[in-house]
Protein backbone atom coordinates (compact mmCIF):
# COMPACT_ATOMS: atom_id res chain seq x y z
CA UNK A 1 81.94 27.41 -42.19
CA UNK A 2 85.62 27.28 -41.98
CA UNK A 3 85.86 27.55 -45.74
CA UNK A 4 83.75 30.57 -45.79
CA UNK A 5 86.31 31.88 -43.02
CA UNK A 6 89.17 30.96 -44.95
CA UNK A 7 88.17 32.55 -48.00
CA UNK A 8 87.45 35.94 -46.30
CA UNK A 9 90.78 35.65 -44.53
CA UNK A 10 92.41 35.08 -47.67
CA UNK A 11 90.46 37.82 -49.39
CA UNK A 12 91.06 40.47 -46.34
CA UNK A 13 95.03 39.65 -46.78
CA UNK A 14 94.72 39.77 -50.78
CA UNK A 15 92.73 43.32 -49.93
CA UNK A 16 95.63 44.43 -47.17
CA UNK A 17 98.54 43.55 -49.55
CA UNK A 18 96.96 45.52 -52.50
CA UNK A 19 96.53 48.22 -50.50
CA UNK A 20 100.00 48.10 -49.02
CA UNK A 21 101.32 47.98 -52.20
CA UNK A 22 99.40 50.96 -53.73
CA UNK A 23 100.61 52.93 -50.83
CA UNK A 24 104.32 52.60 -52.38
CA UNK A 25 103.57 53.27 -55.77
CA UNK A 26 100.77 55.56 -55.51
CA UNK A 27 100.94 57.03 -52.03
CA UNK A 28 99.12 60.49 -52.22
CA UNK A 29 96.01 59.03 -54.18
CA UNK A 30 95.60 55.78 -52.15
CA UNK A 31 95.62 58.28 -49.11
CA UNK A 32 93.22 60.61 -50.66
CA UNK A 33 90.80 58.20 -51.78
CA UNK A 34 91.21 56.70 -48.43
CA UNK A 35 90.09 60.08 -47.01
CA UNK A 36 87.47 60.57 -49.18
CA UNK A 37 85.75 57.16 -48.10
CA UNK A 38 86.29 58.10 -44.28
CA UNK A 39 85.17 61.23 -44.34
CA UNK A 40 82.01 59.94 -46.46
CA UNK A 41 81.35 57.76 -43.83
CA UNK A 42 81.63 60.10 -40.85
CA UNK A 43 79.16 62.81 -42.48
CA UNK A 44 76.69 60.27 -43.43
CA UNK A 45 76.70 59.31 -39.60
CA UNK A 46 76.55 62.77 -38.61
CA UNK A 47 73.71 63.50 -41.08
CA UNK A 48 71.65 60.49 -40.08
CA UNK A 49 72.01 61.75 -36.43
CA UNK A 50 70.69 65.06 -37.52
CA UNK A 51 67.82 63.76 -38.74
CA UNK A 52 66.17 61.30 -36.79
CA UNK A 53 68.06 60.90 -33.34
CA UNK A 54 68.67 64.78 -31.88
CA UNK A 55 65.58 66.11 -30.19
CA UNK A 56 62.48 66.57 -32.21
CA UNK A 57 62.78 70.42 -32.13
CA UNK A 58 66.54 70.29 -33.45
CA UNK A 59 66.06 67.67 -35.92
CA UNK A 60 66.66 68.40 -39.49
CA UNK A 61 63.41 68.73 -41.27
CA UNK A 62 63.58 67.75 -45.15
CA UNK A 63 62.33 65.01 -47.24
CA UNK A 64 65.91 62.83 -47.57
CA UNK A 65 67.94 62.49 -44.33
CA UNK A 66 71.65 62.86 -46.72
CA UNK A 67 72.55 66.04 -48.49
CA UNK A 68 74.65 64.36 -50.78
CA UNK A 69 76.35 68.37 -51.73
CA UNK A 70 77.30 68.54 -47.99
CA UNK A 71 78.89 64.94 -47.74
CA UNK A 72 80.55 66.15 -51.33
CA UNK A 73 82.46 69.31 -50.38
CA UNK A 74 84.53 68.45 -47.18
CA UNK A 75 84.89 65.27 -48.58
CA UNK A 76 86.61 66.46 -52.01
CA UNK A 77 88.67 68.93 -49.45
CA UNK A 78 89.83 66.14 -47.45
CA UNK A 79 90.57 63.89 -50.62
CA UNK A 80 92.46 66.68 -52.41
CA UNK A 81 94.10 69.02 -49.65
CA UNK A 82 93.77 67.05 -46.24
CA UNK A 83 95.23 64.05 -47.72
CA UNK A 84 98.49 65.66 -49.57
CA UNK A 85 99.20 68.20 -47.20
CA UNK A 86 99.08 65.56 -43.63
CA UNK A 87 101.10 62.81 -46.31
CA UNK A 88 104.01 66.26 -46.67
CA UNK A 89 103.81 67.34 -43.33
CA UNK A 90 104.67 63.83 -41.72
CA UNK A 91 107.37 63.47 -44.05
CA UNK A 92 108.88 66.77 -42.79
CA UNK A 93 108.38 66.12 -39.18
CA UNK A 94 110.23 62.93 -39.71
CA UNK A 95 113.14 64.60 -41.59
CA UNK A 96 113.82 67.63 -38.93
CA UNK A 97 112.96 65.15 -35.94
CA UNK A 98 113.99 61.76 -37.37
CA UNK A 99 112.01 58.57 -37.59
CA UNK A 100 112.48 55.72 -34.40
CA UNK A 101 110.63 54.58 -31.45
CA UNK A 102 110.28 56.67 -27.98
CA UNK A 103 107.42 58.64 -26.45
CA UNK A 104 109.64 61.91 -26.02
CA UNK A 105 110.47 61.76 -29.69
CA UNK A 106 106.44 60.82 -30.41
CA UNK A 107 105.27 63.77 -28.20
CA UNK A 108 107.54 66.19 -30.02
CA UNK A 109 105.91 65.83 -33.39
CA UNK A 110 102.48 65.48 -31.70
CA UNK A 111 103.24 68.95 -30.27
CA UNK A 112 104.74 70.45 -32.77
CA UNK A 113 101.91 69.21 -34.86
CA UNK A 114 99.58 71.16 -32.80
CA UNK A 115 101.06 74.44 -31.95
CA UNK A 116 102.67 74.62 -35.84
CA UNK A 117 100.09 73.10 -38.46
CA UNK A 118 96.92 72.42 -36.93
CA UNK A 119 96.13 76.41 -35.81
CA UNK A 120 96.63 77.07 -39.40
CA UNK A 121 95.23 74.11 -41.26
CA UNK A 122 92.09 74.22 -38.84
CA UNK A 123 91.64 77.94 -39.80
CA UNK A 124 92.10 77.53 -43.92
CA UNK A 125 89.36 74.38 -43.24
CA UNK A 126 86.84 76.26 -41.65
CA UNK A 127 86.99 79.11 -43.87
CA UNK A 128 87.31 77.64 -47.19
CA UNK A 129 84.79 74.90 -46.72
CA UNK A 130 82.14 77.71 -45.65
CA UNK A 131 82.84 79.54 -49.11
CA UNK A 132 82.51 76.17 -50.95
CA UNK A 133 79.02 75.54 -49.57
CA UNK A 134 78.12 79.59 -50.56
CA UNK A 135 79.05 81.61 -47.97
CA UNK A 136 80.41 85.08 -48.36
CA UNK A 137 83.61 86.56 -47.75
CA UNK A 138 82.15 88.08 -45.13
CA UNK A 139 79.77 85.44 -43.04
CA UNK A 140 82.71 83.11 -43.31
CA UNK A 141 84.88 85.16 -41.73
CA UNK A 142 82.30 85.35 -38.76
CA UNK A 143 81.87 81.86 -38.63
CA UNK A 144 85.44 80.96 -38.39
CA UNK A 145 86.27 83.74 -35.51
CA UNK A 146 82.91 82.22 -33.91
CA UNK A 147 83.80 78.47 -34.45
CA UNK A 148 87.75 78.06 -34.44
CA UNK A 149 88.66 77.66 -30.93
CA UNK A 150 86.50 75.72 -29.94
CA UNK A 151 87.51 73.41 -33.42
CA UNK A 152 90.84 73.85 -32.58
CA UNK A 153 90.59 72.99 -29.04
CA UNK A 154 88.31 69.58 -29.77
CA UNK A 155 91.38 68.77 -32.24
CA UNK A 156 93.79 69.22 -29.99
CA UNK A 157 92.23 66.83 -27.17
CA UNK A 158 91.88 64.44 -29.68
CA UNK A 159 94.92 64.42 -31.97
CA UNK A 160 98.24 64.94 -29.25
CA UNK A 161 97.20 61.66 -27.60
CA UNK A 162 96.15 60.20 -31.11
CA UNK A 163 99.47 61.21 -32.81
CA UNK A 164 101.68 60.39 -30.08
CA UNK A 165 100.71 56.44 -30.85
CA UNK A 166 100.63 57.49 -34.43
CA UNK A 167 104.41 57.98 -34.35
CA UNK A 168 105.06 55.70 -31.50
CA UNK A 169 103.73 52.57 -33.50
CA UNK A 170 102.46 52.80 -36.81
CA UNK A 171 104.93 52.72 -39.99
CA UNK A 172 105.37 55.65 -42.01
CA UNK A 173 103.36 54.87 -44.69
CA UNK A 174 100.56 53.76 -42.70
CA UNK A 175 100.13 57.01 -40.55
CA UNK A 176 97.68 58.30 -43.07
CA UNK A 177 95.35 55.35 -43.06
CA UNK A 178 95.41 55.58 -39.32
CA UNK A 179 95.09 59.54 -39.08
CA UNK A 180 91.82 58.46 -41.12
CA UNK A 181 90.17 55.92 -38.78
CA UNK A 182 90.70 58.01 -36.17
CA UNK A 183 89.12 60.60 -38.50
CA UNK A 184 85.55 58.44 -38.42
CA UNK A 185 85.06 59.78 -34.86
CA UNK A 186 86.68 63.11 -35.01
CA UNK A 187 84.93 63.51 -39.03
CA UNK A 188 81.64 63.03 -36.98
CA UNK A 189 82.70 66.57 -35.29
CA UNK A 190 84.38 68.05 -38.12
CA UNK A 191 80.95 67.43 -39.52
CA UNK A 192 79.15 68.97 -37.07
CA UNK A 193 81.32 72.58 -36.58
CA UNK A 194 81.87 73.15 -40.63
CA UNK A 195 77.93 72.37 -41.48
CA UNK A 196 77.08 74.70 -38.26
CA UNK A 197 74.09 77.01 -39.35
CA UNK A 198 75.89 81.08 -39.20
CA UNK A 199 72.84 81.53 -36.97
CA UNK A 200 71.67 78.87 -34.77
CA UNK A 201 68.14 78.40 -34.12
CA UNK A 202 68.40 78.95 -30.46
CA UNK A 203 65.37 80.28 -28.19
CA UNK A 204 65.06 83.75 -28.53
CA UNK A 205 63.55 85.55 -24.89
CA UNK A 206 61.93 88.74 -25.05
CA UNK A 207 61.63 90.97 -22.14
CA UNK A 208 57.99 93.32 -23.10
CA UNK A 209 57.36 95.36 -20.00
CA UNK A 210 53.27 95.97 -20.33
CA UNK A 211 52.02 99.56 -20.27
CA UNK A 212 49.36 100.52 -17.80
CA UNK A 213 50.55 98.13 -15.47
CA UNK A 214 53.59 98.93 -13.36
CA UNK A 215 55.82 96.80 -12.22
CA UNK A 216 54.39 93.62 -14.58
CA UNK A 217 56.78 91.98 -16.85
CA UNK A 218 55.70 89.59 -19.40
CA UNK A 219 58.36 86.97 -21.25
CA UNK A 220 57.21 86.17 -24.33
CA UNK A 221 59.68 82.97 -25.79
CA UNK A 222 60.33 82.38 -28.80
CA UNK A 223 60.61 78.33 -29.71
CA UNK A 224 62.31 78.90 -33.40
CA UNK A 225 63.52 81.81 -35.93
CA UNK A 226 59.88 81.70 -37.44
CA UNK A 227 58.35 82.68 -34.11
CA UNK A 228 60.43 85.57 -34.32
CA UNK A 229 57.73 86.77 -36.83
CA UNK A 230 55.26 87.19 -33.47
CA UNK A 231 57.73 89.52 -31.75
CA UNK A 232 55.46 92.59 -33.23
CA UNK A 233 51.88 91.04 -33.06
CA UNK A 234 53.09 90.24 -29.12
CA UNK A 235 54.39 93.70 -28.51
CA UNK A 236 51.26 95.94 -30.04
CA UNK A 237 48.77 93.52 -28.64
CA UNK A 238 50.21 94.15 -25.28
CA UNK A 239 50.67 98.02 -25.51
CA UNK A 240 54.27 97.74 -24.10
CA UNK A 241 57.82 98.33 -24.85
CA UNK A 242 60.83 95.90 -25.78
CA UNK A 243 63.22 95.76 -22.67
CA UNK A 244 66.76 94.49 -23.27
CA UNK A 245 67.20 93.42 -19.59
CA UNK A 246 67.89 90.03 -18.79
CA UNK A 247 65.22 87.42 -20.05
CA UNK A 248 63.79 84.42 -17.88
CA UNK A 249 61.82 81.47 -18.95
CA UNK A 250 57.94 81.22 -17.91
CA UNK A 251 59.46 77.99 -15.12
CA UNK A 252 60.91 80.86 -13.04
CA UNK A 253 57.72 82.57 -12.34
CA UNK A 254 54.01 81.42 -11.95
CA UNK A 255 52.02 81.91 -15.02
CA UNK A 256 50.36 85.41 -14.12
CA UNK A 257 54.00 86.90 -14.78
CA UNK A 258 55.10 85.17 -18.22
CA UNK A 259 53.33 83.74 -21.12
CA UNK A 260 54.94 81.73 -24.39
CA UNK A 261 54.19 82.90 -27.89
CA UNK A 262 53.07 80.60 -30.08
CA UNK A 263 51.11 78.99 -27.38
């Protein structure tokens, strides 16, 4: 046994130093590889999670839990854009702010960080990676105004505190590398917001008001987009109108007032 923990131990150090080393010589590519593997990682979580561990009427429903495509396009943008751009933008926060120990000097590139770069960064990301998986000009443009606060926001609660160690603690040159393990968690997120459908599949409520009987409201719900298909069949079946007043579900009433499509 120890032998087997010596020889990891010496391999892990072998591993570190190698790694170290590319970092000097090669420090853009040894950060964007690095990226691509995290980011690999945290979509594969967050596709796995899709699949079999959200509720059974949000799951995703296809014959391989990984879109390999998906995992593929943020993860090329954070190997060839994340990566180069976070290595440049360190290296100018230390030139105008200098490089040395201190939480004031630490919160002033975490801030500046996220009132300078990340508002723009986060808004090229969301929008760019939309067109790359075949969005239009114009749905990606609704999908960032709809998505990029609350993106930005989620960054910004977990990168000030994040970077504020970062440049408390961590060497220069290993920033990157631990930008990217915080990345595993946050990736998990990123995941989520930049694979976010342009229109959920959320319950749809439909107010019909029933002719020939005054006063009677029906709710018909809608459990998914292919439900929606009912909204006619519902409406001529029941004689009535479509009323865009406010929609309850069938729990707020007894069951002589509301009934559910679909069953």
């Amino acid at each position: 046994k120890m032998n087997v923990v010596r020889l990891l131990g010496r391999s892990l150090s072998s591993a570190w130093r190698a790694y170290s080393n590319a970092l000097d010589s090669k420090p853009v590519i040894t950060k964007g590889t690095t990226a691509f593997v995290i980011y690999t990682t945290s979509d594969c979580i967050r596709q796995r999670y899709e699949y079999n561990i959200l509720p059974p009427h949000k799951q995703v429903t296809k014959e391989s839990w990984w879109d390999v495509s998906r995992t593929l396009r943020l993860s090329f943008w954070y190997m060839f854009v994340h990566a180069p751009y976070v290595h440049t933008w360190f290296g100018v926060l230390d030139r105008f702010y200098g490089v040395g120990p201190g939480i004031v000097l630490a919160l002033k590139k975490a801030l500046t960080d996220q009132i300078i770069s990340m508002p723009i960064y986060m808004g090229i990301t969301l929008y760019c990676t939309s067109r790359m998986a075949g969005l239009s000009h114009d749905d990606a443009s609704i999908k960032l105004k709809r998505d990029y606060w609350p993106t930005t926001i989620g960054a910004a609660i977990t990168w000030i505190p994040a970077l504020s160690l970062n440049f408390m603690f961590v060497p220069a040159k290993f920033r990157l590398l631990y930008i990217n393990i915080v990345m595993v968690g946050f990736g998990i997120y990123m995941s989520k917001m930049v694979n976010k459908p342009l229109e959920e599949e959320d319950d749809c409520h439909v107010h019909i008001v029933a002719a020939g009987n005054e006063n009677k409201e029906f709710v018909v719900t809608f459990d998914d987009n292919e439900e929606e298909e009912n909204f006619k069949r519902v409406n001529h079946e029941h004689k009535g109108k479509i009323d865009s007043g406010p929609a309850f579900s069938k729990d707020d009433g007894d069951d002589s007032d509301g009934r559910r499509a679909g069953g």
